[in-house]
PDB file of N, CA and C in Angstrom:
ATOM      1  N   UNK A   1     -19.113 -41.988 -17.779  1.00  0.00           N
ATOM      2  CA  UNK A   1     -19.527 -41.984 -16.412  1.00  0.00           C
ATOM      3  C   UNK A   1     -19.039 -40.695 -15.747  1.00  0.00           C
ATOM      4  N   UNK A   2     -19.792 -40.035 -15.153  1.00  0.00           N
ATOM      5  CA  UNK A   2     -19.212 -38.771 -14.528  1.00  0.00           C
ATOM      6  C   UNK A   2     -18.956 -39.229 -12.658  1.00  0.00           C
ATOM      7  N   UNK A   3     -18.070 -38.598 -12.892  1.00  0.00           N
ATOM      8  CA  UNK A   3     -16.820 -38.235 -11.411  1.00  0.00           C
ATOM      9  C   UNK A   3     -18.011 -37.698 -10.474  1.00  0.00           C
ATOM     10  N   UNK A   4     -18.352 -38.083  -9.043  1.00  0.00           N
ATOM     11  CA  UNK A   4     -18.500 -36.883  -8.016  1.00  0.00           C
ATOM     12  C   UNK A   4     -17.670 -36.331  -7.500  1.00  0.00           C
ATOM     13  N   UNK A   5     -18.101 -34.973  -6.475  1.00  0.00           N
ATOM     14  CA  UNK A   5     -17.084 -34.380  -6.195  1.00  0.00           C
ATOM     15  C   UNK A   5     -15.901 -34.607  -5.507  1.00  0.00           C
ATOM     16  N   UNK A   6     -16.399 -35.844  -4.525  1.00  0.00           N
ATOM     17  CA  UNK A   6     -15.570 -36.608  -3.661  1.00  0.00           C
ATOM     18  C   UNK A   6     -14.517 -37.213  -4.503  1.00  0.00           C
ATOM     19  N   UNK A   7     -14.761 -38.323  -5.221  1.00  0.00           N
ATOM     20  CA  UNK A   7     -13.572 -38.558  -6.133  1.00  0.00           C
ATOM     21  C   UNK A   7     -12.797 -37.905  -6.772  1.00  0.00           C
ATOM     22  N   UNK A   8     -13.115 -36.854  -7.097  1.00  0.00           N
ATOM     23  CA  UNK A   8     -11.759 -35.464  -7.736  1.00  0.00           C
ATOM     24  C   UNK A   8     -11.008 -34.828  -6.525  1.00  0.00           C
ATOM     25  N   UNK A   9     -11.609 -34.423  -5.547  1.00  0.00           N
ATOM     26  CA  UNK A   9     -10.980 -34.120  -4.489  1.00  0.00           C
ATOM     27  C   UNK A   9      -9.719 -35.420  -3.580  1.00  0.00           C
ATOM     28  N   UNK A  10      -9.990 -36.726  -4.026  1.00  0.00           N
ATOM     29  CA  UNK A  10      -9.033 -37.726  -3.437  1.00  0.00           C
ATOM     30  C   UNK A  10      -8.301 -37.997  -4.602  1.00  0.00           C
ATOM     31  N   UNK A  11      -8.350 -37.440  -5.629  1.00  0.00           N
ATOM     32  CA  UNK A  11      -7.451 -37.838  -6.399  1.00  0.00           C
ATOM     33  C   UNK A  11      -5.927 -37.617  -5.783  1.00  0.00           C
ATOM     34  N   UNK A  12      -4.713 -38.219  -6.193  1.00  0.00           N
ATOM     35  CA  UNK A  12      -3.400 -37.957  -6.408  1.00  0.00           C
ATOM     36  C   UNK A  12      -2.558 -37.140  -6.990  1.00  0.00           C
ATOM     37  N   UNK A  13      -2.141 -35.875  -6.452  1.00  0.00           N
ATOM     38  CA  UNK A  13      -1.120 -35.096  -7.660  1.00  0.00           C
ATOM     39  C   UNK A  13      -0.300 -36.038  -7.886  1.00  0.00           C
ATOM     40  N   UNK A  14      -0.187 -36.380  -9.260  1.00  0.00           N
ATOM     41  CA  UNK A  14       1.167 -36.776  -9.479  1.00  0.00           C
ATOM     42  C   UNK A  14       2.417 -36.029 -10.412  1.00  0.00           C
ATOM     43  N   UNK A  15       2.019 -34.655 -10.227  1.00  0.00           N
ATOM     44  CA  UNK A  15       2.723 -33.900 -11.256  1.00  0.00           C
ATOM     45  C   UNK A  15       4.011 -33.851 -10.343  1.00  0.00           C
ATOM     46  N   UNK A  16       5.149 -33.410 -10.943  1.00  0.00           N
ATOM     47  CA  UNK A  16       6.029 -33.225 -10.455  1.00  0.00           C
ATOM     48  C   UNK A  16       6.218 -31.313 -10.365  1.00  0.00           C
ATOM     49  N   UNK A  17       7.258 -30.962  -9.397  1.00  0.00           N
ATOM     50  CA  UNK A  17       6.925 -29.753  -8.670  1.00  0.00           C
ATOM     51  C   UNK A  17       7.876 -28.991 -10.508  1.00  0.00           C
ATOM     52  N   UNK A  18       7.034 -27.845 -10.133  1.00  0.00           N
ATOM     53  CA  UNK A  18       7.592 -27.056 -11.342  1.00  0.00           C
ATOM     54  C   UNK A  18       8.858 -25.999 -11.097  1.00  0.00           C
ATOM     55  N   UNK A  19       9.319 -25.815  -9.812  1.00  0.00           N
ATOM     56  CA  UNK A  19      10.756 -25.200  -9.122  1.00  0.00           C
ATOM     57  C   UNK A  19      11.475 -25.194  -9.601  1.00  0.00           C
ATOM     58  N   UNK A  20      12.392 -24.112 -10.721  1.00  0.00           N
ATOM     59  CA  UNK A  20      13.572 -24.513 -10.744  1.00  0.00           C
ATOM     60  C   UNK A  20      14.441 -24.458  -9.434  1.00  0.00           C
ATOM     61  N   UNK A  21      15.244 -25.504  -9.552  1.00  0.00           N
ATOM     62  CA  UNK A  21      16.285 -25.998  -8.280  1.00  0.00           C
ATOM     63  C   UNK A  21      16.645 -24.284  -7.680  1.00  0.00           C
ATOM     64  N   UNK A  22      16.830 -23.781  -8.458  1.00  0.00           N
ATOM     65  CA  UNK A  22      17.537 -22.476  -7.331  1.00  0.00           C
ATOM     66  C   UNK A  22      16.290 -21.439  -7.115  1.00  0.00           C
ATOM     67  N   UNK A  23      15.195 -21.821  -7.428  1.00  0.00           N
ATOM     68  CA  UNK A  23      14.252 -20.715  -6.925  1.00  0.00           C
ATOM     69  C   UNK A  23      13.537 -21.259  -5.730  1.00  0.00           C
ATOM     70  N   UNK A  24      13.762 -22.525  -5.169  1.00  0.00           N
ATOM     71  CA  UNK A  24      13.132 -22.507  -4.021  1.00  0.00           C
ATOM     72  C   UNK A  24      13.416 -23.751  -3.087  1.00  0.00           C
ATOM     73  N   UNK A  25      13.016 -24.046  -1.816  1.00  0.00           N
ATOM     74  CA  UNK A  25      13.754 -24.668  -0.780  1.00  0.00           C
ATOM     75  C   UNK A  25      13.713 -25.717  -1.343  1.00  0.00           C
ATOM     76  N   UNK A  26      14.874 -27.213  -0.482  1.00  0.00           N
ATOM     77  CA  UNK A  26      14.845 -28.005  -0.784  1.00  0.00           C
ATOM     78  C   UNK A  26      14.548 -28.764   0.517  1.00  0.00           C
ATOM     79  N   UNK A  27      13.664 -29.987   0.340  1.00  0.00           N
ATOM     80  CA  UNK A  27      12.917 -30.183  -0.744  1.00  0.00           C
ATOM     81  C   UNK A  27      11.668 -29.107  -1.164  1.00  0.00           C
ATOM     82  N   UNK A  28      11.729 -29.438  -2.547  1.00  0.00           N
ATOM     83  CA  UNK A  28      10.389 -28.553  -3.099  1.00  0.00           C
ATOM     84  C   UNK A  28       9.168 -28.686  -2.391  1.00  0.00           C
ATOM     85  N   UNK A  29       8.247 -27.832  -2.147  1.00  0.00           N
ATOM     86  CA  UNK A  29       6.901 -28.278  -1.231  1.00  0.00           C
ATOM     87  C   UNK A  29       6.036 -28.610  -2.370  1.00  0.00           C
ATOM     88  N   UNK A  30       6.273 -28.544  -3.846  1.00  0.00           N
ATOM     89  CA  UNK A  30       5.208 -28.678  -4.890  1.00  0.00           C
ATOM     90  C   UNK A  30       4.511 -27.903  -4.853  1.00  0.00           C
ATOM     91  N   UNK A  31       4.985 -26.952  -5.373  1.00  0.00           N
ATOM     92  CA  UNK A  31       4.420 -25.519  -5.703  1.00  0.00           C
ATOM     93  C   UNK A  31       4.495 -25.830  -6.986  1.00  0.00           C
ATOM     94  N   UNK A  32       3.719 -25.400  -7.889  1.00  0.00           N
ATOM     95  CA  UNK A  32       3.426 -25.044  -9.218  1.00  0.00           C
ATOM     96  C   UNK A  32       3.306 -23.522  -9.768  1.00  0.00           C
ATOM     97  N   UNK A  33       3.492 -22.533  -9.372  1.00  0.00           N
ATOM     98  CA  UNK A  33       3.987 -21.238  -9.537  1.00  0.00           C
ATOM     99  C   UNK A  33       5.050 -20.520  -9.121  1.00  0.00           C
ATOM    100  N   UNK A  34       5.671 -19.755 -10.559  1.00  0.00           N
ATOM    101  CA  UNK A  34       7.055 -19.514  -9.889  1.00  0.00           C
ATOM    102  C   UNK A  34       6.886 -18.324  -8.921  1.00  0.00           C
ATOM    103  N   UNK A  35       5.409 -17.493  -8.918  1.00  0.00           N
ATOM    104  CA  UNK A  35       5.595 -16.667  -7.781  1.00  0.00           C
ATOM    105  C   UNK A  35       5.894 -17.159  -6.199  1.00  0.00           C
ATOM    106  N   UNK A  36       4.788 -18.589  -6.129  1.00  0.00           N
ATOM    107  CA  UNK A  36       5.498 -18.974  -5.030  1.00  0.00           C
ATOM    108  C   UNK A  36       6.762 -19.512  -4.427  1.00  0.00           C
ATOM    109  N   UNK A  37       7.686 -20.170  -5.354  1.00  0.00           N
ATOM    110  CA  UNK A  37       8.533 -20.330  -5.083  1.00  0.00           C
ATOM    111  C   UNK A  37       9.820 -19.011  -4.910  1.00  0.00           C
ATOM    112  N   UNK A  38       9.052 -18.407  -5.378  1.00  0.00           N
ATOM    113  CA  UNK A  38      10.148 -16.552  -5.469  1.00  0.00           C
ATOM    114  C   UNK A  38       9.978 -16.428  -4.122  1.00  0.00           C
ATOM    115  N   UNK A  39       8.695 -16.001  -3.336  1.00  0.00           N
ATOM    116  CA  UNK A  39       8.430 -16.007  -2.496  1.00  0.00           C
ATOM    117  C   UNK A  39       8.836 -16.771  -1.218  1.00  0.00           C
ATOM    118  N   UNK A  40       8.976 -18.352  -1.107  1.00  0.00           N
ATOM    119  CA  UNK A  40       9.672 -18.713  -0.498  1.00  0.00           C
ATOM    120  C   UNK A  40      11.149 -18.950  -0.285  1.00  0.00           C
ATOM    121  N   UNK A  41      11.563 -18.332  -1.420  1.00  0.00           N
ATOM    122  CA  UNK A  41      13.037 -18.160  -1.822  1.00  0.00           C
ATOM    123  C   UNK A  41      13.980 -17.015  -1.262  1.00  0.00           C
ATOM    124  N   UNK A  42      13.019 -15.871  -1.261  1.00  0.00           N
ATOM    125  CA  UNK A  42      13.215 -14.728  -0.780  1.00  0.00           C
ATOM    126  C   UNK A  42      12.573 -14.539   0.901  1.00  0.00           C
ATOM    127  N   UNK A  43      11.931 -15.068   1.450  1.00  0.00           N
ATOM    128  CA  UNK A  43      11.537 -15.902   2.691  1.00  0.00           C
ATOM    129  C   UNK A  43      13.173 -16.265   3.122  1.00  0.00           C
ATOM    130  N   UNK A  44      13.263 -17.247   3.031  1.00  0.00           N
ATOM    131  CA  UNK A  44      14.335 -18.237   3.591  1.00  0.00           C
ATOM    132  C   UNK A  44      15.743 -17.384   3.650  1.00  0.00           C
ATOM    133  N   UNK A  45      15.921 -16.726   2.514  1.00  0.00           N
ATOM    134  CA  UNK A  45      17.143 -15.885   2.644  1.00  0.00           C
ATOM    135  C   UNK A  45      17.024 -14.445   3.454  1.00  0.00           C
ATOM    136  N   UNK A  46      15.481 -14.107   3.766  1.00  0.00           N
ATOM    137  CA  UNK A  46      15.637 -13.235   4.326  1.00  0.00           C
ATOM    138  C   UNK A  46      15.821 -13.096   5.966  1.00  0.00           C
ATOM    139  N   UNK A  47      15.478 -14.615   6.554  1.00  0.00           N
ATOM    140  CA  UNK A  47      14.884 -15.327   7.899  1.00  0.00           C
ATOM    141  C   UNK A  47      16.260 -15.320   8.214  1.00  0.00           C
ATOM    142  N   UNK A  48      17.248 -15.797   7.222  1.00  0.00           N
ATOM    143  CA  UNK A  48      19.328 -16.257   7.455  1.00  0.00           C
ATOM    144  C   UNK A  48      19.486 -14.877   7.583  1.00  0.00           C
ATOM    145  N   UNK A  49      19.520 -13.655   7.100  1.00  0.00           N
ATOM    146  CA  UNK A  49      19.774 -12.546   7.354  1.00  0.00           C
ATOM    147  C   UNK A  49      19.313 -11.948   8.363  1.00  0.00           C
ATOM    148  N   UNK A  50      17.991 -12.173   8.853  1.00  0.00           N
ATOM    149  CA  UNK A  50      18.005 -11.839  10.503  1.00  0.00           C
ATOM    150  C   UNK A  50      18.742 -12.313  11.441  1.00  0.00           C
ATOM    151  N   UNK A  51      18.702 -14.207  11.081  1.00  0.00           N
ATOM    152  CA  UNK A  51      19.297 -14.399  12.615  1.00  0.00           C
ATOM    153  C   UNK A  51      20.820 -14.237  12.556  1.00  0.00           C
ATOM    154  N   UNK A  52      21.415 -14.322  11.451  1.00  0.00           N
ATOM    155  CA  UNK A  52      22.671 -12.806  11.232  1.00  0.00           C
ATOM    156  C   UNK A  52      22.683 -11.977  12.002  1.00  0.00           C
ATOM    157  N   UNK A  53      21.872 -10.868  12.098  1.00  0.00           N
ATOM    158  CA  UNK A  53      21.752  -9.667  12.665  1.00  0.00           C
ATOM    159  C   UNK A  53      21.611  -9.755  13.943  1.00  0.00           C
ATOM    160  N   UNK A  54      20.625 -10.819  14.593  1.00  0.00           N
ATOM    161  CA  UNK A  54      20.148 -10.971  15.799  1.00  0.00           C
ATOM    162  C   UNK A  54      21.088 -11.351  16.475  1.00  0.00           C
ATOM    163  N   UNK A  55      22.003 -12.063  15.889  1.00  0.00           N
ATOM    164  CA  UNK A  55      23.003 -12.753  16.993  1.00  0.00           C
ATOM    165  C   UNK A  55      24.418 -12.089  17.197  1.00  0.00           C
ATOM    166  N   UNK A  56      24.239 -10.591  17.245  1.00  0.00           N
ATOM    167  CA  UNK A  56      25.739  -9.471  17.270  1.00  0.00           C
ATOM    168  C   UNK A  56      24.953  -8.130  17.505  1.00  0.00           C
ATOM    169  N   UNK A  57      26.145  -7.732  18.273  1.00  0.00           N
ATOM    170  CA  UNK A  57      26.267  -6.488  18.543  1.00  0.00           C
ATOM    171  C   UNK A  57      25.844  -5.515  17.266  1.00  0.00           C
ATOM    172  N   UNK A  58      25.119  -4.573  16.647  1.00  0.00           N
ATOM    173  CA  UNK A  58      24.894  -3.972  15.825  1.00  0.00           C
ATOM    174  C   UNK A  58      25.368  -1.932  15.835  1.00  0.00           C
ATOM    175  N   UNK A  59      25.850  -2.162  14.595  1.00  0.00           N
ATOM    176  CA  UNK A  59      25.640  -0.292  14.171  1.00  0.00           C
ATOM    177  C   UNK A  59      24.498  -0.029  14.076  1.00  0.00           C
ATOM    178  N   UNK A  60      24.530   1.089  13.911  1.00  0.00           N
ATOM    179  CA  UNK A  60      23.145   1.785  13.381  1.00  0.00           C
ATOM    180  C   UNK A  60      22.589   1.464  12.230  1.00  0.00           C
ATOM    181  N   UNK A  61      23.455   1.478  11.336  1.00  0.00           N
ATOM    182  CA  UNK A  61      23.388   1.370   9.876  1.00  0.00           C
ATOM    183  C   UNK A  61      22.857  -0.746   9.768  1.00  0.00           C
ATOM    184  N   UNK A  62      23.296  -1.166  10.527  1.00  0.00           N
ATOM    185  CA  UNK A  62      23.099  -2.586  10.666  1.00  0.00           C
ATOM    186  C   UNK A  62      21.525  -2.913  11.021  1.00  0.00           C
ATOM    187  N   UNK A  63      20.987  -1.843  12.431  1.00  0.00           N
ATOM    188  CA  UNK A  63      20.040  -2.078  12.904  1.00  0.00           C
ATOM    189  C   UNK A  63      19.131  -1.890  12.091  1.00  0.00           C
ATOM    190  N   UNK A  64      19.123  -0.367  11.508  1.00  0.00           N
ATOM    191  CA  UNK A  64      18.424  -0.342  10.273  1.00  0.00           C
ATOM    192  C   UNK A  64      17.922  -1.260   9.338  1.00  0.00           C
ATOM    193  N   UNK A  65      19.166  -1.835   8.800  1.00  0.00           N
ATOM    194  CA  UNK A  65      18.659  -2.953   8.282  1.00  0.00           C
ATOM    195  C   UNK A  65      18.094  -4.025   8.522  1.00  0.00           C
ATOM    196  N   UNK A  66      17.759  -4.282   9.574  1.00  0.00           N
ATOM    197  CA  UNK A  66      17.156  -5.424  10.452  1.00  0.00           C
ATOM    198  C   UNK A  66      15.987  -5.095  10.434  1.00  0.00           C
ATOM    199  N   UNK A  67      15.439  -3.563  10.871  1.00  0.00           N
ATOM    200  CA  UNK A  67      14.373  -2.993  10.907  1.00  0.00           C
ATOM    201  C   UNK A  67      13.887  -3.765   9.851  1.00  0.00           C
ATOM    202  N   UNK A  68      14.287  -3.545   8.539  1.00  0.00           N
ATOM    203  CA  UNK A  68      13.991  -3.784   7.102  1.00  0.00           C
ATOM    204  C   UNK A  68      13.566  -5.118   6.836  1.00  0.00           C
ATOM    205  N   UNK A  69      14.487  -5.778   7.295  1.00  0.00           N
ATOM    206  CA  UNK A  69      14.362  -7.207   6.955  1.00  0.00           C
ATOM    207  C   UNK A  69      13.033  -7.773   7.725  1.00  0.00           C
ATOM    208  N   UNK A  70      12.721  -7.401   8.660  1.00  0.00           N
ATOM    209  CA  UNK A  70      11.958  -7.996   9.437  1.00  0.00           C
ATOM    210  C   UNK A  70      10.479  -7.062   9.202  1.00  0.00           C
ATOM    211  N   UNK A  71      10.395  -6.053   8.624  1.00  0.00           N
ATOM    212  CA  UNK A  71       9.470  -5.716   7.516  1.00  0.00           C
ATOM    213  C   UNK A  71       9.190  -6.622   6.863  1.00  0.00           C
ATOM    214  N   UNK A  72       9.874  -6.516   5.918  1.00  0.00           N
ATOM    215  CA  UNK A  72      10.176  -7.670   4.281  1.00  0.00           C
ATOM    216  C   UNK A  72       9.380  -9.135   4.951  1.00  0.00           C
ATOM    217  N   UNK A  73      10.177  -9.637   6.070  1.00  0.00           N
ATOM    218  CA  UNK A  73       9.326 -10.483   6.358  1.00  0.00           C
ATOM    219  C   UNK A  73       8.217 -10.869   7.101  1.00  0.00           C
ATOM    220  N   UNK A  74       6.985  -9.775   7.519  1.00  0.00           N
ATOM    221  CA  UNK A  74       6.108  -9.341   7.545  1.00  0.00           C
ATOM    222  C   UNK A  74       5.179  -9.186   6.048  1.00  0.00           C
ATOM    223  N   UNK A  75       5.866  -8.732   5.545  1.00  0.00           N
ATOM    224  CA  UNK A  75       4.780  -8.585   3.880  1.00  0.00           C
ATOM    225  C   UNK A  75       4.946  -9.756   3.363  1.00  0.00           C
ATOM    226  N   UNK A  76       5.868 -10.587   3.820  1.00  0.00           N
ATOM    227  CA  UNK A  76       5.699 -12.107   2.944  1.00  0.00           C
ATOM    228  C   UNK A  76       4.776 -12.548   3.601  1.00  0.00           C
ATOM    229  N   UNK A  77       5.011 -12.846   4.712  1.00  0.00           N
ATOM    230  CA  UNK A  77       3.763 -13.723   5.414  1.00  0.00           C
ATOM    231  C   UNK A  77       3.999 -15.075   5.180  1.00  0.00           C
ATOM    232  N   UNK A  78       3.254 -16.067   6.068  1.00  0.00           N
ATOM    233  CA  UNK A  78       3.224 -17.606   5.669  1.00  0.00           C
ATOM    234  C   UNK A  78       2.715 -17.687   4.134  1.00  0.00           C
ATOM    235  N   UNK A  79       3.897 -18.794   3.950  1.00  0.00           N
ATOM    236  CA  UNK A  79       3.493 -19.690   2.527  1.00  0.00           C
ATOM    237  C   UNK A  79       3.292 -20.772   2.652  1.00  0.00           C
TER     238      UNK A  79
END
């Protein structure tokens, strides 16, 4: 008997997320590629390093880096 399209589309993932534990947030969103989870991994640690920065007085050498970070998280973009 063949499937329509409707019934494949309501199906259930039931896979479990493929993340290793330290490559990405917890809980896992069920991502199945480790690029995405790199991605949101490097996301999240980079978001703690702004509001680091944001919340003090800064050097130059500090601001700079803020510049950076807030680049970085610009080229990630939503995941």
């Amino acid at each position: 008997m063949e499937q329509t399209n409707t019934a494949i589309d309501t199906r259930i993932d039931t896979r479990t997320c493929t993340c290793y534990p330290d490559e990405g947030p917890i809980p896992c969103p069920r991502k199945f590629a480790l690029r995405d989870c790199w991605r949101s991994a490097v996301l999240d640690e980079t978001q703690q390093h702004i509001a680091a920065l944001k919340g003090r007085d800064r050097s130059p050498l500090e601001q700079r880096l803020l510049d950076y970070l807030m680049r970085v998280r610009e080229a990630l973009g939503p995941i």
